[in-house]
N, C-alpha and C. Protein backbone atom coordinates (compact mmCIF):
# COMPACT_ATOMS: atom_id res chain seq x y z
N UNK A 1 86.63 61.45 9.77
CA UNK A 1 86.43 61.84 8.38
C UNK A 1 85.32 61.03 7.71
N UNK A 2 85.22 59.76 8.21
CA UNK A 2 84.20 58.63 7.42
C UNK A 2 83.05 59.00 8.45
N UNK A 3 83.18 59.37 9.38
CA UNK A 3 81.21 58.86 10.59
C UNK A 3 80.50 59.88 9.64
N UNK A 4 79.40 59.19 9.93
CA UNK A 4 78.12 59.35 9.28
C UNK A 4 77.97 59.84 7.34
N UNK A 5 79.07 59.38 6.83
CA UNK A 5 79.42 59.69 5.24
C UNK A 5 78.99 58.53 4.83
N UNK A 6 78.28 58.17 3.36
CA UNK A 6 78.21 57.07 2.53
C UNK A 6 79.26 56.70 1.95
N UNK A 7 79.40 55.62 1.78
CA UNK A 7 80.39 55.20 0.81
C UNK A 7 80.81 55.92 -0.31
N UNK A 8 80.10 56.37 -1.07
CA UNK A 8 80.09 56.85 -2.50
C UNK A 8 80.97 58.51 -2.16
N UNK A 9 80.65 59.13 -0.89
CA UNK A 9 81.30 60.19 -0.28
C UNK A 9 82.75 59.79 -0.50
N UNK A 10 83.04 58.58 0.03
CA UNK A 10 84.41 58.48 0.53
C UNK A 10 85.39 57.76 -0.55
N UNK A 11 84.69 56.98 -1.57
CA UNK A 11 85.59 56.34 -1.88
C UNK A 11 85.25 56.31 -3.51
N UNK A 12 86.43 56.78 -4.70
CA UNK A 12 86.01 57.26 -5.69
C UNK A 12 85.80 56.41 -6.75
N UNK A 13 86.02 54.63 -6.51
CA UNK A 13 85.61 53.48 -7.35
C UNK A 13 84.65 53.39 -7.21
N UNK A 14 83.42 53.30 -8.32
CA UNK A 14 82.01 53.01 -8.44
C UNK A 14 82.07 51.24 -8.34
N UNK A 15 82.88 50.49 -8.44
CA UNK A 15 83.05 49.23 -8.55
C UNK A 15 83.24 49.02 -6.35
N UNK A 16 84.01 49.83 -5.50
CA UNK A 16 84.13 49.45 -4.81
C UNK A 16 82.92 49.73 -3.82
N UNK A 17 82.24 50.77 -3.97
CA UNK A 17 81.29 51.92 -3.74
C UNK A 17 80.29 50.43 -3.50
N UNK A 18 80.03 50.00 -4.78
CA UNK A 18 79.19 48.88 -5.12
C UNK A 18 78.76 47.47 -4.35
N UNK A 19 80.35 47.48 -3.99
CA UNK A 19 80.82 45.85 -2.98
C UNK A 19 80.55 46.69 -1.94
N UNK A 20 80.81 47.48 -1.62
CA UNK A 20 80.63 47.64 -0.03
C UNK A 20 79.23 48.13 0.53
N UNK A 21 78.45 48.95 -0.54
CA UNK A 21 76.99 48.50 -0.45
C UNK A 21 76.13 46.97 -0.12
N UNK A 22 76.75 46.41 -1.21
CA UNK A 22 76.51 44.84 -1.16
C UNK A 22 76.71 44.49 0.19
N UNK A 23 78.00 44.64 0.80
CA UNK A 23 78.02 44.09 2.28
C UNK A 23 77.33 44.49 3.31
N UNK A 24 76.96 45.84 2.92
CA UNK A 24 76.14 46.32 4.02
C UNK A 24 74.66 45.43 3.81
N UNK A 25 74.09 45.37 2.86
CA UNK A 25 72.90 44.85 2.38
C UNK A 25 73.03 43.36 3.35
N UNK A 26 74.01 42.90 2.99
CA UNK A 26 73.89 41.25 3.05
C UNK A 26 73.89 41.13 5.00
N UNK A 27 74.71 42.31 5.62
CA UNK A 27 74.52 42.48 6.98
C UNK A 27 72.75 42.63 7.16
N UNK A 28 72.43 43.48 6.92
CA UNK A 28 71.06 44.01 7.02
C UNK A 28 70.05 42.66 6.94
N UNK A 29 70.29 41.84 6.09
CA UNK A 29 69.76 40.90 5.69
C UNK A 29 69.60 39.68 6.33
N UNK A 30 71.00 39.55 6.83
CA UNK A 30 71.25 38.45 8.04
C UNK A 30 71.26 38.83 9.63
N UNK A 31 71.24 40.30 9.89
CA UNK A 31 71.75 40.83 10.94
C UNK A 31 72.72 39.79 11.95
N UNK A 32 73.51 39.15 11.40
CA UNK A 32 74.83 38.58 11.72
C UNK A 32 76.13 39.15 11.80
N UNK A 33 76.90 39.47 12.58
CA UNK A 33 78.53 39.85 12.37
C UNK A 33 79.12 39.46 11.12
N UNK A 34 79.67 40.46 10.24
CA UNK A 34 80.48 40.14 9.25
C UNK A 34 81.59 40.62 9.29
N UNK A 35 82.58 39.74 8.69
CA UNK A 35 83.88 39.23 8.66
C UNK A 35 84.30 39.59 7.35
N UNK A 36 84.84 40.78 6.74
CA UNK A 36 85.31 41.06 5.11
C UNK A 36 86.94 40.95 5.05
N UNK A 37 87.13 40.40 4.24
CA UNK A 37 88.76 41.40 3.39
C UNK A 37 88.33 41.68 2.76
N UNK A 38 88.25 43.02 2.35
CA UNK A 38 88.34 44.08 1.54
C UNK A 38 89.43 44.73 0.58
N UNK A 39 89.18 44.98 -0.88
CA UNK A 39 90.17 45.64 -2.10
C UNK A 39 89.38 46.56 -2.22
N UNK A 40 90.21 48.29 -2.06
CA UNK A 40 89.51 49.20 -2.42
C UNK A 40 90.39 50.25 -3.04
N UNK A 41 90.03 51.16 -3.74
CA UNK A 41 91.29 51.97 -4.00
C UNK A 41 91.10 53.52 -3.35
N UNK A 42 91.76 53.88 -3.17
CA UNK A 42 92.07 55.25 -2.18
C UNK A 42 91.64 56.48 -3.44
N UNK A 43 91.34 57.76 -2.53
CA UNK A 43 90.93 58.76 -3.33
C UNK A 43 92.24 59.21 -4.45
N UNK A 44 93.32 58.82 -4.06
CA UNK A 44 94.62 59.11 -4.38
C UNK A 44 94.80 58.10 -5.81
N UNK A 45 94.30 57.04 -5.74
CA UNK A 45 94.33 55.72 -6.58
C UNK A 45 95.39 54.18 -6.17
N UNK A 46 95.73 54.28 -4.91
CA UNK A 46 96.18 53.57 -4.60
C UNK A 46 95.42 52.66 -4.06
N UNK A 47 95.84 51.13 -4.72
CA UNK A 47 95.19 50.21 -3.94
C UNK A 47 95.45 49.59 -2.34
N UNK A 48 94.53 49.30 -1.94
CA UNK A 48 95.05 48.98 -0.89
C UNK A 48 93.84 47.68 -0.31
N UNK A 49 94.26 46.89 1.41
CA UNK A 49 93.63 46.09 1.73
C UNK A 49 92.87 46.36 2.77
N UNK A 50 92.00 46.39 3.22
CA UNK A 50 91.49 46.40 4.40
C UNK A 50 90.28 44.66 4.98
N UNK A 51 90.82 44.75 6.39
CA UNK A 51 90.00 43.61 6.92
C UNK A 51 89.53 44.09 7.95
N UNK A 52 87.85 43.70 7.61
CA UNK A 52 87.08 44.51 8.57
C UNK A 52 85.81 43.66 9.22
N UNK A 53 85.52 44.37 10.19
CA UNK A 53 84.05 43.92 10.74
C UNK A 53 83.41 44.75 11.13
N UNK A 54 81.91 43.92 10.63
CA UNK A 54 80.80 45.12 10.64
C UNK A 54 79.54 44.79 11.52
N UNK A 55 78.88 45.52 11.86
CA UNK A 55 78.06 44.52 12.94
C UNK A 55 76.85 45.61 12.55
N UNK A 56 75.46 45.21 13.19
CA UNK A 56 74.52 46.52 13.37
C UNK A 56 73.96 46.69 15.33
N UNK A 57 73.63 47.75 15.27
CA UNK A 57 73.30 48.43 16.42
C UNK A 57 72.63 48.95 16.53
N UNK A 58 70.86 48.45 17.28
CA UNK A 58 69.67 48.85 17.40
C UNK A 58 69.26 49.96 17.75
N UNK A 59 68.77 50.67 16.70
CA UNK A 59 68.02 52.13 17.28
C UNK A 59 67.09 52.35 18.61
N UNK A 60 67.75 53.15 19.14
CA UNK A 60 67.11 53.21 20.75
C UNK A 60 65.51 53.69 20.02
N UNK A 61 65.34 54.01 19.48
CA UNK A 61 64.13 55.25 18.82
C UNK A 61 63.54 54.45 17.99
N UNK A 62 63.79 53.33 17.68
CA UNK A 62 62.89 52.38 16.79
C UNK A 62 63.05 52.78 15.59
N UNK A 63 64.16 53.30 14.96
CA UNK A 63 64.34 53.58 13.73
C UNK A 63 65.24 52.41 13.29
N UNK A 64 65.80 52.31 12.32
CA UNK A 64 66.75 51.55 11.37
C UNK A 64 67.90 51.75 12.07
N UNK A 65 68.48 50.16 12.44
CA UNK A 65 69.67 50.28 12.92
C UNK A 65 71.19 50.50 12.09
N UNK A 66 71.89 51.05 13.25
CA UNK A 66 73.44 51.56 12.68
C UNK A 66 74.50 50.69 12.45
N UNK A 67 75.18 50.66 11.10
CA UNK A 67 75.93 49.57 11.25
C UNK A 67 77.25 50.28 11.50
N UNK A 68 78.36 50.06 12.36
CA UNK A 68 79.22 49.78 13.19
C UNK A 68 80.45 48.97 12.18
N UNK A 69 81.36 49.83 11.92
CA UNK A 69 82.74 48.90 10.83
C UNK A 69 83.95 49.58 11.91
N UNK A 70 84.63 48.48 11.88
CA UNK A 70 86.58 48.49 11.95
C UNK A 70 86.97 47.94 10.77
N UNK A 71 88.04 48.58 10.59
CA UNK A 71 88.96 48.13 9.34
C UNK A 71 90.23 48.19 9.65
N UNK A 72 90.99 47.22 9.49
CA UNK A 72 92.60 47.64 10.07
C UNK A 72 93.09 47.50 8.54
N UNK A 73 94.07 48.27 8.06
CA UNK A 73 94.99 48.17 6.89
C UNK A 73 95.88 47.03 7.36
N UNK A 74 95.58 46.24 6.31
CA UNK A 74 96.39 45.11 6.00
C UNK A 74 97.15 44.45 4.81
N UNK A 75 97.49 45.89 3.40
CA UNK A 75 97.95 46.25 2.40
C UNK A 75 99.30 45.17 2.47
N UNK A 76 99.98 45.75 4.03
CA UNK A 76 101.71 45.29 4.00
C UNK A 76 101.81 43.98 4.70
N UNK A 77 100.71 43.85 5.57
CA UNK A 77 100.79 41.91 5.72
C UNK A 77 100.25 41.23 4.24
N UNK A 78 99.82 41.50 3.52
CA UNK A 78 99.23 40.79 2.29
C UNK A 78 100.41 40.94 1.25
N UNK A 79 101.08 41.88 1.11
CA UNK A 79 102.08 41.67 0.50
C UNK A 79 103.16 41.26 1.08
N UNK A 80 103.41 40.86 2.38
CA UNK A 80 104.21 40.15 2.81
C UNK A 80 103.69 38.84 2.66
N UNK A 81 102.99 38.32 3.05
CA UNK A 81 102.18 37.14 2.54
C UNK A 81 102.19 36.64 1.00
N UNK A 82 102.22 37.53 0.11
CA UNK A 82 102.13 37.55 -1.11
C UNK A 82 103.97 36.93 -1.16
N UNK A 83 104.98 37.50 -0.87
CA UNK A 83 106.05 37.34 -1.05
C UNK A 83 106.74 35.62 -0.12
N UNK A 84 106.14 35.95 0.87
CA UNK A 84 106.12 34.31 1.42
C UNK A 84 106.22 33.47 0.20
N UNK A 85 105.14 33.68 -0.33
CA UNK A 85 104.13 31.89 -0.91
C UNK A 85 105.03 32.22 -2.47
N UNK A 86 105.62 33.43 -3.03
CA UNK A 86 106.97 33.43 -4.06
C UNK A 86 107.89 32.77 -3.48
N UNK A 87 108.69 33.07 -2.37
CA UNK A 87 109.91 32.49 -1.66
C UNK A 87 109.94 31.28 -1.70
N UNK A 88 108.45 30.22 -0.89
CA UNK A 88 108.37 29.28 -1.13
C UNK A 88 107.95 28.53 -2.17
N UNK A 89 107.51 28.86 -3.31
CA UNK A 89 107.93 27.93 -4.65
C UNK A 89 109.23 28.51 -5.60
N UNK A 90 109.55 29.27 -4.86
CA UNK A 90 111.34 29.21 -5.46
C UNK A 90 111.95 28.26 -4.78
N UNK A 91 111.60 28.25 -3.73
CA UNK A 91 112.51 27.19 -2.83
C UNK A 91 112.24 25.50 -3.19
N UNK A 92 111.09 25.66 -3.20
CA UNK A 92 110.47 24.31 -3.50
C UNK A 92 110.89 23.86 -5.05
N UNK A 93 111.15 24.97 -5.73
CA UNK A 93 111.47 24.39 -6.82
C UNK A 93 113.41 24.65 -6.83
N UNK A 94 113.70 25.46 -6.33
CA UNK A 94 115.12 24.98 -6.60
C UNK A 94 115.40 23.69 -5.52
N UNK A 95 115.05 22.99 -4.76
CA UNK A 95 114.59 22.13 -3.99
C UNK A 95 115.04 20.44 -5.53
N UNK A 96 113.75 20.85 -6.12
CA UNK A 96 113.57 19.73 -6.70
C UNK A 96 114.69 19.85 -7.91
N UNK A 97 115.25 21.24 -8.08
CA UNK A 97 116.25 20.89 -9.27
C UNK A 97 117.12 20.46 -8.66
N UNK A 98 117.59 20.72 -7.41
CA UNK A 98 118.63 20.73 -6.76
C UNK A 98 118.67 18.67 -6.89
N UNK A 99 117.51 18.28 -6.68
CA UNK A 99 117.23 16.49 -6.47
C UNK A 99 117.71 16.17 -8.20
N UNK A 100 116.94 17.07 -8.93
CA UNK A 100 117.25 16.34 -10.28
C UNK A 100 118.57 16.24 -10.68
N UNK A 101 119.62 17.41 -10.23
CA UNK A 101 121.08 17.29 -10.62
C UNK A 101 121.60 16.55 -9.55
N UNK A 102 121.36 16.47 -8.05
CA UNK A 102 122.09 15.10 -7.82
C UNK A 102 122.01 13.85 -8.60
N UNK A 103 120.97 13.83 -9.13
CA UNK A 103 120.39 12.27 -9.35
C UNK A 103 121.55 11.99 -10.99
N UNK A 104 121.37 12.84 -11.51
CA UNK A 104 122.17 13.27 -12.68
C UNK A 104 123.48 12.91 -12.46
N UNK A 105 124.06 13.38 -11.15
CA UNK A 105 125.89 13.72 -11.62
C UNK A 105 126.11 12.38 -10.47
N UNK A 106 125.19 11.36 -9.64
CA UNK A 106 125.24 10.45 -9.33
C UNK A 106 125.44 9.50 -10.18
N UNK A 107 124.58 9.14 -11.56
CA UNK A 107 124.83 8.78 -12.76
C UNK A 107 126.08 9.01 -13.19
N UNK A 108 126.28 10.38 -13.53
CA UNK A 108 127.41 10.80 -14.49
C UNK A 108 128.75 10.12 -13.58
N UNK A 109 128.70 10.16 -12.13
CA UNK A 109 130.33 10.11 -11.43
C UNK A 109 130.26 8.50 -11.70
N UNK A 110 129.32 7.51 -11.54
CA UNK A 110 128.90 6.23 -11.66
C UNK A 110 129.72 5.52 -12.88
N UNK A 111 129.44 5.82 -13.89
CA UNK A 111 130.09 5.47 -15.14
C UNK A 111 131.50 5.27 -14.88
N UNK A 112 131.71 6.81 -15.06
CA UNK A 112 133.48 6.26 -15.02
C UNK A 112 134.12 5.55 -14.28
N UNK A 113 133.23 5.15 -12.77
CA UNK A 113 133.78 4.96 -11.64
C UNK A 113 133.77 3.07 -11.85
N UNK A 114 132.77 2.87 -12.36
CA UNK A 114 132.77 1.82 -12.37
C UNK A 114 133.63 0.98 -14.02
N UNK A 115 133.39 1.88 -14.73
CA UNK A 115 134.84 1.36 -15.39
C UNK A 115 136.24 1.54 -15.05
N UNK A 116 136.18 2.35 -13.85
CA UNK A 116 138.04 2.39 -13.05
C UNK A 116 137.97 1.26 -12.53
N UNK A 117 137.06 0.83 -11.85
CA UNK A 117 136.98 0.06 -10.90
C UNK A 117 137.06 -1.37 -11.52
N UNK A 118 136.58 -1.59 -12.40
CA UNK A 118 136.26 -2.46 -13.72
C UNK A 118 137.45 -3.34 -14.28
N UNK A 119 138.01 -2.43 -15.04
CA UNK A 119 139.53 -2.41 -15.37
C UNK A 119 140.71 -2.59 -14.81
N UNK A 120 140.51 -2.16 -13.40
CA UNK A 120 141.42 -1.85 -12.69
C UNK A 120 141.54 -3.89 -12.14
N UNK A 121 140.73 -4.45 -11.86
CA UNK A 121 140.60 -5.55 -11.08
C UNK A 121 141.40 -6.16 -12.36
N UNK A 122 140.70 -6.27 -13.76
CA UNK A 122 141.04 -7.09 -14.50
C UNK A 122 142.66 -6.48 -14.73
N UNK A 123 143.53 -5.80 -14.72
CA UNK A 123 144.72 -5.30 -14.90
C UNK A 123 145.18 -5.84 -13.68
N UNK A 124 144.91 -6.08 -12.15
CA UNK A 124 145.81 -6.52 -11.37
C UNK A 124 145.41 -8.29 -11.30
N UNK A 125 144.78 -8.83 -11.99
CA UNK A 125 144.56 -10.15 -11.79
C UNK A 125 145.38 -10.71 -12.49
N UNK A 126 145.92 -11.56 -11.96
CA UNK A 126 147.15 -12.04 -12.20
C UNK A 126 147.13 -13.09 -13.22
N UNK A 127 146.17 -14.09 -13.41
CA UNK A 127 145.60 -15.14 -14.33
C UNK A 127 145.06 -14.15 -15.31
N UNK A 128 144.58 -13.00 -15.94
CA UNK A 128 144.06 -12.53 -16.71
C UNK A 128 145.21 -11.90 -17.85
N UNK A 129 144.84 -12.75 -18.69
CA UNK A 129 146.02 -12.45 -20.36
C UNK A 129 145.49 -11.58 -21.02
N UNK A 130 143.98 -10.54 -20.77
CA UNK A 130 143.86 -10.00 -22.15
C UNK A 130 144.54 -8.54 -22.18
N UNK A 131 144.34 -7.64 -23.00
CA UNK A 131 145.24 -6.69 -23.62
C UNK A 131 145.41 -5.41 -22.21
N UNK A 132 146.09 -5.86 -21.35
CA UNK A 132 146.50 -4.45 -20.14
C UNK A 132 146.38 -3.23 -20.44
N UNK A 133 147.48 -2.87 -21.74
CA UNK A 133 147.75 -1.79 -21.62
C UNK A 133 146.30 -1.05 -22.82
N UNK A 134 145.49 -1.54 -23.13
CA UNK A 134 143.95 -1.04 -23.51
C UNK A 134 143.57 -0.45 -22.25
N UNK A 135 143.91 -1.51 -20.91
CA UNK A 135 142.76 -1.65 -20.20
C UNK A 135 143.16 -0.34 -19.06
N UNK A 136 144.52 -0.28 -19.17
CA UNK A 136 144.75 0.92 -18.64
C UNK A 136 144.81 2.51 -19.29
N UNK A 137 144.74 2.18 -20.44
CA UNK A 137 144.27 3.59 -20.82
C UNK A 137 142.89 3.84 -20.73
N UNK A 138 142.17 2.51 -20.76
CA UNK A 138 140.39 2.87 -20.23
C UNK A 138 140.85 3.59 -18.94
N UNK A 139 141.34 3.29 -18.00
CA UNK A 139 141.40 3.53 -16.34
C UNK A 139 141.97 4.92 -16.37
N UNK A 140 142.82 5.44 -17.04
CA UNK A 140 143.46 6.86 -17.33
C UNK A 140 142.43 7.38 -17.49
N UNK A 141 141.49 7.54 -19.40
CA UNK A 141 140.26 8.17 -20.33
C UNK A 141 139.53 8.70 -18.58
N UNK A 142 138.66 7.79 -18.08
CA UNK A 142 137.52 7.45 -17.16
C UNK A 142 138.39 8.00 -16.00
N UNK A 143 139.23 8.19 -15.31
CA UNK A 143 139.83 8.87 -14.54
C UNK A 143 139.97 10.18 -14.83
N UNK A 144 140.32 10.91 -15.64
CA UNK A 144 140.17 11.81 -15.84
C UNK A 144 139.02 12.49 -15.59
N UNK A 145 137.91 12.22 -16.96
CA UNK A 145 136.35 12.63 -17.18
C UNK A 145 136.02 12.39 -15.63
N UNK A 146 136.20 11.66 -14.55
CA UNK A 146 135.78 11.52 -13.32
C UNK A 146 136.34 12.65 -12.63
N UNK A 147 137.55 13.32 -13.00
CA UNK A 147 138.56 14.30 -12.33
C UNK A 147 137.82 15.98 -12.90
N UNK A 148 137.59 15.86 -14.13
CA UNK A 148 136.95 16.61 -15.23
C UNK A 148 135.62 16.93 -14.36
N UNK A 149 134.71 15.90 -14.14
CA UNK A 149 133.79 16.14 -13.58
C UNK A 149 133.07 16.56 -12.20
N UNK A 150 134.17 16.37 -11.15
CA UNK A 150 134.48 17.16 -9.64
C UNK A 150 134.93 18.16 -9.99
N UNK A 151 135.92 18.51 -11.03
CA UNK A 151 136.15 19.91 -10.89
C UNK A 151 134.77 21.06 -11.41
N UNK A 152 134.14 20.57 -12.29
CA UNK A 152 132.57 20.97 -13.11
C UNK A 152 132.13 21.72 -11.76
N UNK A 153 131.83 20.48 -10.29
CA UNK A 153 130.91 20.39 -9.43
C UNK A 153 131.60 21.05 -8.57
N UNK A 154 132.89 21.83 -8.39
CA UNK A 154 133.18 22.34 -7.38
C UNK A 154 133.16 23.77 -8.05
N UNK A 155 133.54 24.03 -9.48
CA UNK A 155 133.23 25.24 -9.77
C UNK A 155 132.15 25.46 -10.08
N UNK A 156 130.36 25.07 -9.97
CA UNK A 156 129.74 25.06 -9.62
C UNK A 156 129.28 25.72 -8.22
N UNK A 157 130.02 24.92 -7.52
CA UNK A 157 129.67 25.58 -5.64
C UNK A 157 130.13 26.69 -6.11
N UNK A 158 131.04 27.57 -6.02
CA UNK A 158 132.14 27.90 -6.11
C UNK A 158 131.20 29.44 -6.70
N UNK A 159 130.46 28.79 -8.09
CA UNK A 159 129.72 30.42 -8.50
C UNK A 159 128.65 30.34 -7.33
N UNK A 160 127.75 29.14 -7.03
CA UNK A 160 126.91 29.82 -6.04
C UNK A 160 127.33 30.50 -4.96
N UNK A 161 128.00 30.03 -4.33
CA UNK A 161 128.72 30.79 -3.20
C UNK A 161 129.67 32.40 -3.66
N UNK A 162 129.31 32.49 -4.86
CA UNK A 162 130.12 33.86 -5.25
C UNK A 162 131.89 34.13 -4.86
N UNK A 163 132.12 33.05 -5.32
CA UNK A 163 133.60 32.71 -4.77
C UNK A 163 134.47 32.23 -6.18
N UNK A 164 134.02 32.00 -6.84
CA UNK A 164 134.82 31.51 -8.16
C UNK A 164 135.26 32.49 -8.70
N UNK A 165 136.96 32.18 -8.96
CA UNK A 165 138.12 33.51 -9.72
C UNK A 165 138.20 33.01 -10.86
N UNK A 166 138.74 34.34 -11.67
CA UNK A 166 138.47 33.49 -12.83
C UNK A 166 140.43 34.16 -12.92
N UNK A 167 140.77 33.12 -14.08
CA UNK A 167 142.28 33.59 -14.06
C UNK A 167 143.02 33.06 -15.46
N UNK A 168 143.73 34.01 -15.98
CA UNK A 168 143.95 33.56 -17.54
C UNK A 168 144.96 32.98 -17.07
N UNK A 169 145.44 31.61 -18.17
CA UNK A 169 146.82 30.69 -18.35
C UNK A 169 147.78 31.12 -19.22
């Protein structure tokens, strides 16, 4: 359908018509192998990709040589490609949230833990006179909010994994 047609025959963007003149020129110019990806849009209006090479090929007759193109459609590797390099900065970034809320509920479990832990020594030390039963309702408060706060992190998993019921009391 394309041998021996101009560009402008085949393809109904005056913008692409244009570039692919250009490439031919810049072949002609260098008479070097060229190496394109190509954006062009179809008579239909669909865009699409093509990657091609173009070469020229000496007139037996001493006329102006023929230039010589392959193009393979490569529309659906480029948008697979395209969807890669999305995947991976979703990943990369739920990645780093994923670091920022450990770092967070490492903090958050920290607190209480270390006022259980806190309290708890000074309540079983035996030489220590000051007010216990304060010191055990600190150890209750902070036990809890510590209890409060694993449950947060398991119903958490719980929606990611699409597993969390929900259930009235």
């Amino acid at each position: 359908k394309v041998l021996g047609r101009k560009d402008e025959e085949i393809f109904s963007d005056s913008l692409d018509v244009e570039r692919f003149s250009k490439n031919d020129k810049t072949l002609m110019d260098t008479r070097e192998e060229l190496h394109v990806v190509e954006k062009f849009t179809t008579t239909n209006g669909e865009k699409r990709v093509a990657s091609s090479i173009k070469t020229l090929i000496p007139s037996s007759t001493g006329g102006l040589p023929l230039i010589l193109g392959i193009s393979w459609d490569i529309t659906e590797l480029k948008k697979t490609e395209q969807e890669l390099i999305i995947a991976k900065e979703k990943a990369e970034e739920s990645n780093r949230l994923k670091t920022a809320f450990l770092a967070n509920m490492s903090h958050e479990i920290r607190t209480p833990l270390n006022a259980i832990v806190g309290f708890s020594r000074l309540v079983v030390d035996p030489g220590y006179e000051g007010d216990k039963d304060d010191y055990c309702n600190i150890i209750e408060k902070n036990s809890e909010l510590l209890l409060c706060l694993f449950n947060d992190i398991l119903d958490l998993s719980s929606m990611e994994a699409g597993s969390l019921e929900f259930r009235k009391d």
